[in-house]
Protein backbone atom coordinates (compact mmCIF):
# COMPACT_ATOMS: atom_id res chain seq x y z
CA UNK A 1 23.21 89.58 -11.15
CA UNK A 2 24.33 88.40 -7.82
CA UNK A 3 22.75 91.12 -6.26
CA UNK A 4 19.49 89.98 -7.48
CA UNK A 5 19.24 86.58 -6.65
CA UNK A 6 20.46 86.89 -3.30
CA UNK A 7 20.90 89.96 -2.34
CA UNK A 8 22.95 89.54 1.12
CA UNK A 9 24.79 86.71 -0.25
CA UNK A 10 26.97 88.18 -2.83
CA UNK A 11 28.33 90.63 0.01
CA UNK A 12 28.66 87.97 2.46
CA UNK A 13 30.40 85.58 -0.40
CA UNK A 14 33.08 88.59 -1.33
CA UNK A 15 33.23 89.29 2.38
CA UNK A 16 34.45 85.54 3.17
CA UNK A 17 36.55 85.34 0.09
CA UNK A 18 34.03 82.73 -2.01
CA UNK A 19 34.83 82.59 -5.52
CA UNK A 20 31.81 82.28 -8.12
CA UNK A 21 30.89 78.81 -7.38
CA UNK A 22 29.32 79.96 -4.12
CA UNK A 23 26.82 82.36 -5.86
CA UNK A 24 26.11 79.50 -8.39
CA UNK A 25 22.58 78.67 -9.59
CA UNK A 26 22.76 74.90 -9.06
CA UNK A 27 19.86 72.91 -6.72
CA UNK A 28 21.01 73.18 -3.09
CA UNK A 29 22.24 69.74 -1.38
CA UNK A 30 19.88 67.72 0.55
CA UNK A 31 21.74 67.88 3.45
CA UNK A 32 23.37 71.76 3.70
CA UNK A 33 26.34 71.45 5.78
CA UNK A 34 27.87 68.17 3.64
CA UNK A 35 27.22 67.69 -0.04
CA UNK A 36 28.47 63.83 0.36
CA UNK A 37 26.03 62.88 2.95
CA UNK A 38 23.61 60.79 2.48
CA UNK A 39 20.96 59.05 4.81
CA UNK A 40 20.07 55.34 3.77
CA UNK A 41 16.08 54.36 4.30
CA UNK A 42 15.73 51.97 7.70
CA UNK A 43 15.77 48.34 7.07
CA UNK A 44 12.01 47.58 7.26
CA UNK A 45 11.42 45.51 10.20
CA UNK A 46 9.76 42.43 9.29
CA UNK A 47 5.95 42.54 10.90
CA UNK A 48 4.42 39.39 12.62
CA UNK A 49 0.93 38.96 9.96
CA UNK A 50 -1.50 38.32 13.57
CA UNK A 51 -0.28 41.29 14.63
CA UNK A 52 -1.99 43.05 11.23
CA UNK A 53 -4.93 41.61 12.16
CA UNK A 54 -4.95 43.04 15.43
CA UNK A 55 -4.35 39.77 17.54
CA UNK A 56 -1.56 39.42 19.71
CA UNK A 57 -0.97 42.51 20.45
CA UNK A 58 -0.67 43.06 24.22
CA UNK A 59 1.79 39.74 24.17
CA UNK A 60 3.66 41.66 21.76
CA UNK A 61 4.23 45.18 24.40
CA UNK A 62 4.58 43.18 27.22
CA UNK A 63 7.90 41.12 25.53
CA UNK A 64 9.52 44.55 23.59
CA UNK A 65 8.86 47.32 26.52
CA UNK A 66 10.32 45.66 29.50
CA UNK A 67 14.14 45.00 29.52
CA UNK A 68 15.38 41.45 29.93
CA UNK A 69 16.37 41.78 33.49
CA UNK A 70 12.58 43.70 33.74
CA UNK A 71 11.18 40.71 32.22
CA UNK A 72 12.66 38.50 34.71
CA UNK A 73 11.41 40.76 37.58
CA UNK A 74 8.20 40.66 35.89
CA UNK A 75 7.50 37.04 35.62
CA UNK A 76 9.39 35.98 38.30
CA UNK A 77 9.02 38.22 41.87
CA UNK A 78 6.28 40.23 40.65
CA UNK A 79 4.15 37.57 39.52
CA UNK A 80 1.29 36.97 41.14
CA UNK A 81 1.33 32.74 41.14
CA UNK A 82 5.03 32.29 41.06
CA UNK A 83 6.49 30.12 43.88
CA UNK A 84 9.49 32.66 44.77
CA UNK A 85 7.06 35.76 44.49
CA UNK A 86 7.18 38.69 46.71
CA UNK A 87 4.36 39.90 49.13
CA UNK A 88 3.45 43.56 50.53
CA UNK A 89 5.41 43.14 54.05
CA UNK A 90 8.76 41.69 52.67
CA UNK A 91 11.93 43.39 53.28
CA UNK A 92 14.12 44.25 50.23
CA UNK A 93 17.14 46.60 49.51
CA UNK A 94 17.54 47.57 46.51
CA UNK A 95 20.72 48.90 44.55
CA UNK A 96 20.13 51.85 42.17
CA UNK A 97 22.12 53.58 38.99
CA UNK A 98 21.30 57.30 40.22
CA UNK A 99 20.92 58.58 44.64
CA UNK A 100 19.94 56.68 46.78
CA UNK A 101 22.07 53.88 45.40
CA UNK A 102 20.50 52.24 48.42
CA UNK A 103 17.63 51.82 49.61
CA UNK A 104 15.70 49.22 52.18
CA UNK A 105 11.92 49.14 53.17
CA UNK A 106 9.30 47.40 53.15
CA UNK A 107 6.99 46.64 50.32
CA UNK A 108 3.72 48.55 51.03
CA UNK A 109 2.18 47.79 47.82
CA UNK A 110 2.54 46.01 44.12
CA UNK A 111 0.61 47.04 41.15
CA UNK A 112 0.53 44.33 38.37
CA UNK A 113 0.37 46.08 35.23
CA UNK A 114 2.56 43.99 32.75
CA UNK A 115 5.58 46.51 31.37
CA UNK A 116 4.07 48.67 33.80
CA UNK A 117 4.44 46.92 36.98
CA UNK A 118 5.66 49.21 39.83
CA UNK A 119 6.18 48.65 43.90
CA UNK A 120 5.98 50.97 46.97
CA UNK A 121 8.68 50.74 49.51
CA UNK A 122 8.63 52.43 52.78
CA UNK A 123 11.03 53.11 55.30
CA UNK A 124 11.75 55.65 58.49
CA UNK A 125 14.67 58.18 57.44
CA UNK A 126 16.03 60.13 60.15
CA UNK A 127 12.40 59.79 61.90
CA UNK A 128 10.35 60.91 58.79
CA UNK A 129 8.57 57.90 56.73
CA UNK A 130 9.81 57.75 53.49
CA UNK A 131 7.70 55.93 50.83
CA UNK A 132 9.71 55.53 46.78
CA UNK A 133 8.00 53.98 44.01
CA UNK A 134 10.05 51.70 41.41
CA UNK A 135 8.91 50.39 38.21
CA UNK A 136 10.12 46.74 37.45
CA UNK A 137 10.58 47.63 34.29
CA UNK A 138 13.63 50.38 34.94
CA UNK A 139 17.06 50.58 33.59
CA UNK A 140 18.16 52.63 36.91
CA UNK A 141 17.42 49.30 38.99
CA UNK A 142 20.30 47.25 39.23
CA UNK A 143 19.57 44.56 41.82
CA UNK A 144 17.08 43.71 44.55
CA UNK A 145 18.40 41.94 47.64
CA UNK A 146 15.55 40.06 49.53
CA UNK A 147 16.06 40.42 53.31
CA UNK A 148 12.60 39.35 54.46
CA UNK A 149 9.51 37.64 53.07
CA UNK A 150 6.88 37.94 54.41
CA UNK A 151 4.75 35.09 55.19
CA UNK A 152 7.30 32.77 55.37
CA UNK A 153 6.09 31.99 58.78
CA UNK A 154 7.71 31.96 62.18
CA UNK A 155 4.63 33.31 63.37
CA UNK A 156 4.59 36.66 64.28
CA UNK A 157 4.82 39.33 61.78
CA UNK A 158 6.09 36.69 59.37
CA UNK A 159 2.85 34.96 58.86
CA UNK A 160 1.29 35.17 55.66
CA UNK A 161 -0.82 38.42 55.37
CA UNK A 162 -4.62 38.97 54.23
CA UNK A 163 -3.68 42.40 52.98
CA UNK A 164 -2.09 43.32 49.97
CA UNK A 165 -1.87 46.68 50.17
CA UNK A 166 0.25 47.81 53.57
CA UNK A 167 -1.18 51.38 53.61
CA UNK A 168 -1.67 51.07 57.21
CA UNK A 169 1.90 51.68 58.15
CA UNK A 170 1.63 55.27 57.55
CA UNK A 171 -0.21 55.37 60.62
CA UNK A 172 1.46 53.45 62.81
CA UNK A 173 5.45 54.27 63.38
CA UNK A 174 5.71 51.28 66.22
CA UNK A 175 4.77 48.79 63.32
CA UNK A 176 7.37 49.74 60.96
CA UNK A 177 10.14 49.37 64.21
CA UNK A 178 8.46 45.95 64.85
CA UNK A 179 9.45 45.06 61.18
CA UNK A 180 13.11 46.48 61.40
CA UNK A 181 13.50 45.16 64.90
CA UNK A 182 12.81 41.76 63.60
CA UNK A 183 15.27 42.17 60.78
CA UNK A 184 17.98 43.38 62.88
CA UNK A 185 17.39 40.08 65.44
């Protein structure tokens, strides 16, 4: 009778020295490798009613996606009216989870995109420009160390720019040892 229910079982169940209860007829368990375990439903999450409606709902991504420290970042150096905001041409290091743990430049660009908001830095390795992109928003940044803001005047290549993207560096090497000249005086 074994033979015809399952036909490779009942040698594989005599083979491994199962007794009867193995070649029973009885509903299999939910869960095959544990009879006891069981999986609770989630906790419902309780849902803000304008967010139903479909209001609200872009204030709602931009406060969950973003970490807290992101958040910060977000609202506070990133932003595009905040008093201690950073411009394309300031200086920064930043300190990284995963290689480079380090890495200085200068800002080439900032795209504002809420959760999404990322920078360009650029630097000169070992005489090859080296440009990284970092999003605000990531775990792997740890902290960002200001060296150099730019437009913070002094005159010179201090003074507040009328270009917010810095794309022009690529082209010019001498500019980009003008800015780390002036960082190392």
């Amino acid at each position: 009778m074994a033979s015809i229910l399952a036909p490779n079982r009942g040698v594989l169940a005599v083979r491994l020295g199962l007794g009867a209860r193995a070649m029973s007829t009885a509903a299999p368990p939910k869960y095959r490798f544990a009879r006891n375990t069981t999986f609770p439903p989630p906790a419902p999450e309780p849902v803000n009613p304008r967010l139903l409606v479909g209001k609200g709902i872009m204030a709602h991504v931009n406060k969950t996606i973003p970490s807290q420290q992101g958040r910060i970042l977000i609202e506070t150096l990133f932003s595009k009216n905040h008093p201690d905001r950073l411009l394309p041409g300031s200086v920064i290091t930043l300190h990284l989870t995963h290689h480079p743990t380090l890495f200085s430049g200068v800002i080439i660009s900032i795209q504002r995109k809420g959760p999404d908001t990322n920078f360009t830095l650029r630097n000169v390795v070992n005489r090859v420009g080296t440009e990284l992109t970092f999003f605000v928003g990531s775990p792997h940044l740890k902290k960002i160390d200001i060296i150099q803001r730019a437009g913070s005047g002094g005159g010179g290549l201090g003074r507040k720019s009328r270009r917010s993207k810095y794309y022009f560096l690529r082209d010019s090497p001498e500019k980009m040892s003008q800015i780390s000249a002036g960082i190392a005086r």
